[in-house]
Protein backbone atom coordinates (compact mmCIF):
# COMPACT_ATOMS: atom_id res chain seq x y z
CA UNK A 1 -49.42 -147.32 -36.55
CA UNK A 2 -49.31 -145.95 -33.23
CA UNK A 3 -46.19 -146.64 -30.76
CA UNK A 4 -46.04 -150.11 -29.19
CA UNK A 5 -46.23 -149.67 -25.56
CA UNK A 6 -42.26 -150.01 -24.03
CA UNK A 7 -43.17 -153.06 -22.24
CA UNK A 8 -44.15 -154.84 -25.38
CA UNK A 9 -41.53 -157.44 -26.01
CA UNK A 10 -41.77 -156.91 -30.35
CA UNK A 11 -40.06 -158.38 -33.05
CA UNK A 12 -37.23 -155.45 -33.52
CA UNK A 13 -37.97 -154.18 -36.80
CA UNK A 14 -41.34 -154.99 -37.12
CA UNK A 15 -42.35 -151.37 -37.30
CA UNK A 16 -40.04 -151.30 -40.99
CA UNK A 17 -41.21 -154.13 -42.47
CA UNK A 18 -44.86 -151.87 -43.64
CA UNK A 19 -48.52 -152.85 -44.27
CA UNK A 20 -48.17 -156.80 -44.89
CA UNK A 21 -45.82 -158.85 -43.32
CA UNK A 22 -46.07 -162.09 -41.76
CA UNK A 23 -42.91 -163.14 -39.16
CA UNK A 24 -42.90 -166.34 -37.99
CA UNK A 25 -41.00 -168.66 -35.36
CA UNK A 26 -40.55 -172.34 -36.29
CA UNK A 27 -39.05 -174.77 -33.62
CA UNK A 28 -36.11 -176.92 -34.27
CA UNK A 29 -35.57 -176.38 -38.01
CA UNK A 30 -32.61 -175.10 -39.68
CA UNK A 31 -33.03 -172.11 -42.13
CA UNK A 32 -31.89 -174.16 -44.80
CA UNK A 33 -34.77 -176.55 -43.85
CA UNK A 34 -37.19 -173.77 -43.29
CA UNK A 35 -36.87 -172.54 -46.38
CA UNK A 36 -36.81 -175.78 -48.46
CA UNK A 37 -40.38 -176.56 -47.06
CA UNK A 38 -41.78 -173.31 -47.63
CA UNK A 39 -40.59 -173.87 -51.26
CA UNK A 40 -38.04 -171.22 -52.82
CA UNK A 41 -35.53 -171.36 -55.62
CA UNK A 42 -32.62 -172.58 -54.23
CA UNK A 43 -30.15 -171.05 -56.58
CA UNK A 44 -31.27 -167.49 -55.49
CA UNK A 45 -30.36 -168.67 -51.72
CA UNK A 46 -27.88 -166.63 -50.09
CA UNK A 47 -27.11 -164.28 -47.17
CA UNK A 48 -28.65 -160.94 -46.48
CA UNK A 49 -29.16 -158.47 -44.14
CA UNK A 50 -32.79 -157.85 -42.31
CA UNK A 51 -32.67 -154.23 -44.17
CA UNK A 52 -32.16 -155.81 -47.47
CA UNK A 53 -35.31 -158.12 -46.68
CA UNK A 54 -38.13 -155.29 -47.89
CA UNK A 55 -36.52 -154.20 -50.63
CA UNK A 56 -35.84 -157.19 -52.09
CA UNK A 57 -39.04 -158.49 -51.51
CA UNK A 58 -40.42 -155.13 -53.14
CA UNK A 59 -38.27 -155.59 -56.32
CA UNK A 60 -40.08 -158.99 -57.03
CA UNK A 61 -43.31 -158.43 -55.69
CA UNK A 62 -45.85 -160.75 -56.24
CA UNK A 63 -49.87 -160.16 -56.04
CA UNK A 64 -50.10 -160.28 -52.64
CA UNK A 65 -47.35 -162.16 -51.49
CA UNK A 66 -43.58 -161.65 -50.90
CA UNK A 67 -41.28 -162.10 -53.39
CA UNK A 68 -38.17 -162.70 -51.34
CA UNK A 69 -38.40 -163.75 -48.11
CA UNK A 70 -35.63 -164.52 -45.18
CA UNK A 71 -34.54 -167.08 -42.07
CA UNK A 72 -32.48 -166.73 -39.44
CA UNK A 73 -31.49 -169.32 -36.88
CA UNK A 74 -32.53 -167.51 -32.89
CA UNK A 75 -31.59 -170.12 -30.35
CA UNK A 76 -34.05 -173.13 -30.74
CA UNK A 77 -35.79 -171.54 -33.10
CA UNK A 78 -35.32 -170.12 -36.72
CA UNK A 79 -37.18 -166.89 -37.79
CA UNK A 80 -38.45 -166.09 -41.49
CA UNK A 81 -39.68 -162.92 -41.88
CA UNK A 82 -42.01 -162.59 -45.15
CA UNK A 83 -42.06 -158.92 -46.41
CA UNK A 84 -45.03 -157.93 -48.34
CA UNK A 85 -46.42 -161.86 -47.39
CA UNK A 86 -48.61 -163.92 -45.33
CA UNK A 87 -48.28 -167.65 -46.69
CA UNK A 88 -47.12 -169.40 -43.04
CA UNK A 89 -49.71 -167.88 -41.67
CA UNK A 90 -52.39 -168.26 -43.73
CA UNK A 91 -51.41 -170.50 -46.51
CA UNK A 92 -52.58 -174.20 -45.35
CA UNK A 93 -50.38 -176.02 -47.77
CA UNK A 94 -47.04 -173.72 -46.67
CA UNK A 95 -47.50 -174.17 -42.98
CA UNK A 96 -48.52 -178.03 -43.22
CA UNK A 97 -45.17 -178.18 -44.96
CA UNK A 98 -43.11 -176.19 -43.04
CA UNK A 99 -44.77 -177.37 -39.54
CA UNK A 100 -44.79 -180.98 -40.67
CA UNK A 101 -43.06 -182.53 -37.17
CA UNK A 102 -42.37 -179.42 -35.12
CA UNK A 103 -44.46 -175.77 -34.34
CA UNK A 104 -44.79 -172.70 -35.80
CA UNK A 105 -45.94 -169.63 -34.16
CA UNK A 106 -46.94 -166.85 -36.52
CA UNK A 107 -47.65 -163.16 -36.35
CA UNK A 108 -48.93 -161.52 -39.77
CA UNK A 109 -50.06 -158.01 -40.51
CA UNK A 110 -52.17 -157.07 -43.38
CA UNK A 111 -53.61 -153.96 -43.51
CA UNK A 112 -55.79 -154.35 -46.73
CA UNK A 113 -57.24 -157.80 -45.57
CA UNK A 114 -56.79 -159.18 -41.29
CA UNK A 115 -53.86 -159.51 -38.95
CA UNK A 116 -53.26 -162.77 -37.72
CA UNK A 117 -52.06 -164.65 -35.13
CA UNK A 118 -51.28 -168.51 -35.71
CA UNK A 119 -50.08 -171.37 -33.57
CA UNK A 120 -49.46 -174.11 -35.24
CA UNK A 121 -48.20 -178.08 -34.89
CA UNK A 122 -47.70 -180.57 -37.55
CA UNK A 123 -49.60 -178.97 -39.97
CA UNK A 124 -52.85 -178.72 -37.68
CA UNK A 125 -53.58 -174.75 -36.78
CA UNK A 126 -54.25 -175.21 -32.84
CA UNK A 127 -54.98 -171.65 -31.88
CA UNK A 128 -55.59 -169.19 -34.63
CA UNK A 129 -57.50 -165.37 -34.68
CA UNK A 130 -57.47 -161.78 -35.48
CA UNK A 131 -55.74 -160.17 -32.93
CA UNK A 132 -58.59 -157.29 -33.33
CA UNK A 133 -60.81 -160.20 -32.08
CA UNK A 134 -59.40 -162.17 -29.53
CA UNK A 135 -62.71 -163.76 -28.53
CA UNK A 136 -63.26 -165.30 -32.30
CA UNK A 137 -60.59 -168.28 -32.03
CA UNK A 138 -60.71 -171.27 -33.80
CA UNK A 139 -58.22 -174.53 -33.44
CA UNK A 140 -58.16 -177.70 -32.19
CA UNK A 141 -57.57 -176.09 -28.83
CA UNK A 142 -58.42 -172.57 -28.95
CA UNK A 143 -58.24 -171.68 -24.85
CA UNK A 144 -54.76 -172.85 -24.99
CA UNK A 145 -53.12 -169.48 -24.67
CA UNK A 146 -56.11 -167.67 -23.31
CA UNK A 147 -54.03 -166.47 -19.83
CA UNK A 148 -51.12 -165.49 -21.95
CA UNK A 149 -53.07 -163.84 -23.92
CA UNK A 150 -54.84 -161.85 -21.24
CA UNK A 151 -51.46 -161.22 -19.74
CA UNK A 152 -50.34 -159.43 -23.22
CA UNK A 153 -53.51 -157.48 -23.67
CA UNK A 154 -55.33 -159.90 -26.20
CA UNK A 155 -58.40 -160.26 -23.97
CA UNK A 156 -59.76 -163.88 -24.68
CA UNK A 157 -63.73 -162.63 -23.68
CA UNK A 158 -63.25 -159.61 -25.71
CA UNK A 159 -66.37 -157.76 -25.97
CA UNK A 160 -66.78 -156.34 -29.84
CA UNK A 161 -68.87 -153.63 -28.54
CA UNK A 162 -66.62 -152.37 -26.10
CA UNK A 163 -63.45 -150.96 -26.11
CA UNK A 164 -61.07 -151.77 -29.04
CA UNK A 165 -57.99 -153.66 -28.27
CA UNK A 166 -54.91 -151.53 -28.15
CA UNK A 167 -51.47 -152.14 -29.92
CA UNK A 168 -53.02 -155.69 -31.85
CA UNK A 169 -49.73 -156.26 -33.71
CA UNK A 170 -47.42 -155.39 -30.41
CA UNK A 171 -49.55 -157.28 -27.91
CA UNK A 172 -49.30 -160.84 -30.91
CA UNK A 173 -45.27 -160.55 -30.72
CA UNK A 174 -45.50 -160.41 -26.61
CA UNK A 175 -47.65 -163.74 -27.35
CA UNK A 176 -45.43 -164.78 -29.40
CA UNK A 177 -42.63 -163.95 -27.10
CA UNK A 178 -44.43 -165.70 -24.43
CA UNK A 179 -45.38 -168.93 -26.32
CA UNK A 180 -41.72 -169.40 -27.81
CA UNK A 181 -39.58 -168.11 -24.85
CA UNK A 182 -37.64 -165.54 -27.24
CA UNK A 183 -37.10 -162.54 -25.49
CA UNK A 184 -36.41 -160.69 -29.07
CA UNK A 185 -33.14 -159.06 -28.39
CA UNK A 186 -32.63 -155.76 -29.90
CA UNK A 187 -29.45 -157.40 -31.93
CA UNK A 188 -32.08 -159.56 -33.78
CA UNK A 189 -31.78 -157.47 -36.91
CA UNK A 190 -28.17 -157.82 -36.77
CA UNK A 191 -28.52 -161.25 -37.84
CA UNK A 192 -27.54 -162.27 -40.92
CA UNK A 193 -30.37 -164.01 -42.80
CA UNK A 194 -30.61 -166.70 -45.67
CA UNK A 195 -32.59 -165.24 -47.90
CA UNK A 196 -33.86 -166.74 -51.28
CA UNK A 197 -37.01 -165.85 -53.95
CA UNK A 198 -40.51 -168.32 -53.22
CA UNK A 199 -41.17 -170.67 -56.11
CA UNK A 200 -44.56 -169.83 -57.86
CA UNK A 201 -47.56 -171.41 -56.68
């Protein structure tokens, strides 16, 4: 992955985290809460550190999906980071639960599949696209974000036979940034997270 530009507010530790991830910002839920709507095993709940996130998700890995995943509480929002996973993202059942009544704004690599960016409220996805393709949105109200996004370097009227877009995954978490109003402090992977193992589907 080439270096994210040093203007780029990103998720710190994103660059760790390695081909498929999805991080994700939920408003106004506890981790606790978070957690209990994506659906995990609550007796493997307990606190870890963001390094300890990829390897335990590695030890349990799933097909295609992260096998230990963690929350955090950041101001009015809690992060869960999903190592090796994509489900809020992607997953319509997972983020219909775990948006039921609030937002959730997404950012998901996947090197083997697409990268996505998601916003989502109440289980309805109202701006959602590949950050390679900016102009391909779909939503109930794709334009919502489209000066944002032109501000970040997600151009809205992206032409596919032009120029790429640089830095997709850096220029989602400035969106991201921008959308939830979390500046993503460098301390962030300080926290301490409450991690737990997803149920099986």
């Amino acid at each position: 992955m080439t270096e994210a530009p040093e203007e780029s507010p990103c998720f710190p530790g994103y660059d760790t985290l390695g081909e498929i991830y999805c991080v994700s910002f939920v408003r106004d839920l506890s981790p606790e809460e978070v957690l209990h709507r994506f659906g995990v095993d609550e007796e493997t709940l307990e606190e870890v550190a963001f390094d300890e996130l990829d390897h335990r998700s590695v030890e349990s890995m799933r097909d295609d999906a992260a096998g230990y995943i963690g929350a955090a509480r950041v101001g009015a929002w809690t992060v869960v980071i999903e190592p090796g996973g994509w489900q809020i993202a992607v997953d319509s059942e997972i983020s219909a639960r775990v948006s039921r009544g609030t937002e959730v704004v997404s950012v998901c690599r996947h090197d083997y599949a697409f990268n996505t960016f998601a916003y989502i409220v109440d289980g309805t996805p109202v701006v959602w696209f590949d950050p390679m393709f900016p102009d391909e949105r779909s939503g109930s109200d794709p334009d919502r974000f489209v000066e944002k996004m032109r501000a970040v370097g997600l151009d809205p009227n992206h032409d596919i036979d032009g120029p790429g877009i640089d830095h997709p995954i850096e220029s989602s978490f400035a969106l991201a940034s921008s959308v939830t109003g979390l500046l993503f402090s460098p301390d962030m992977p300080n926290l301490r997270f409450l991690g737990a193992e997803p149920l099986e589907n």
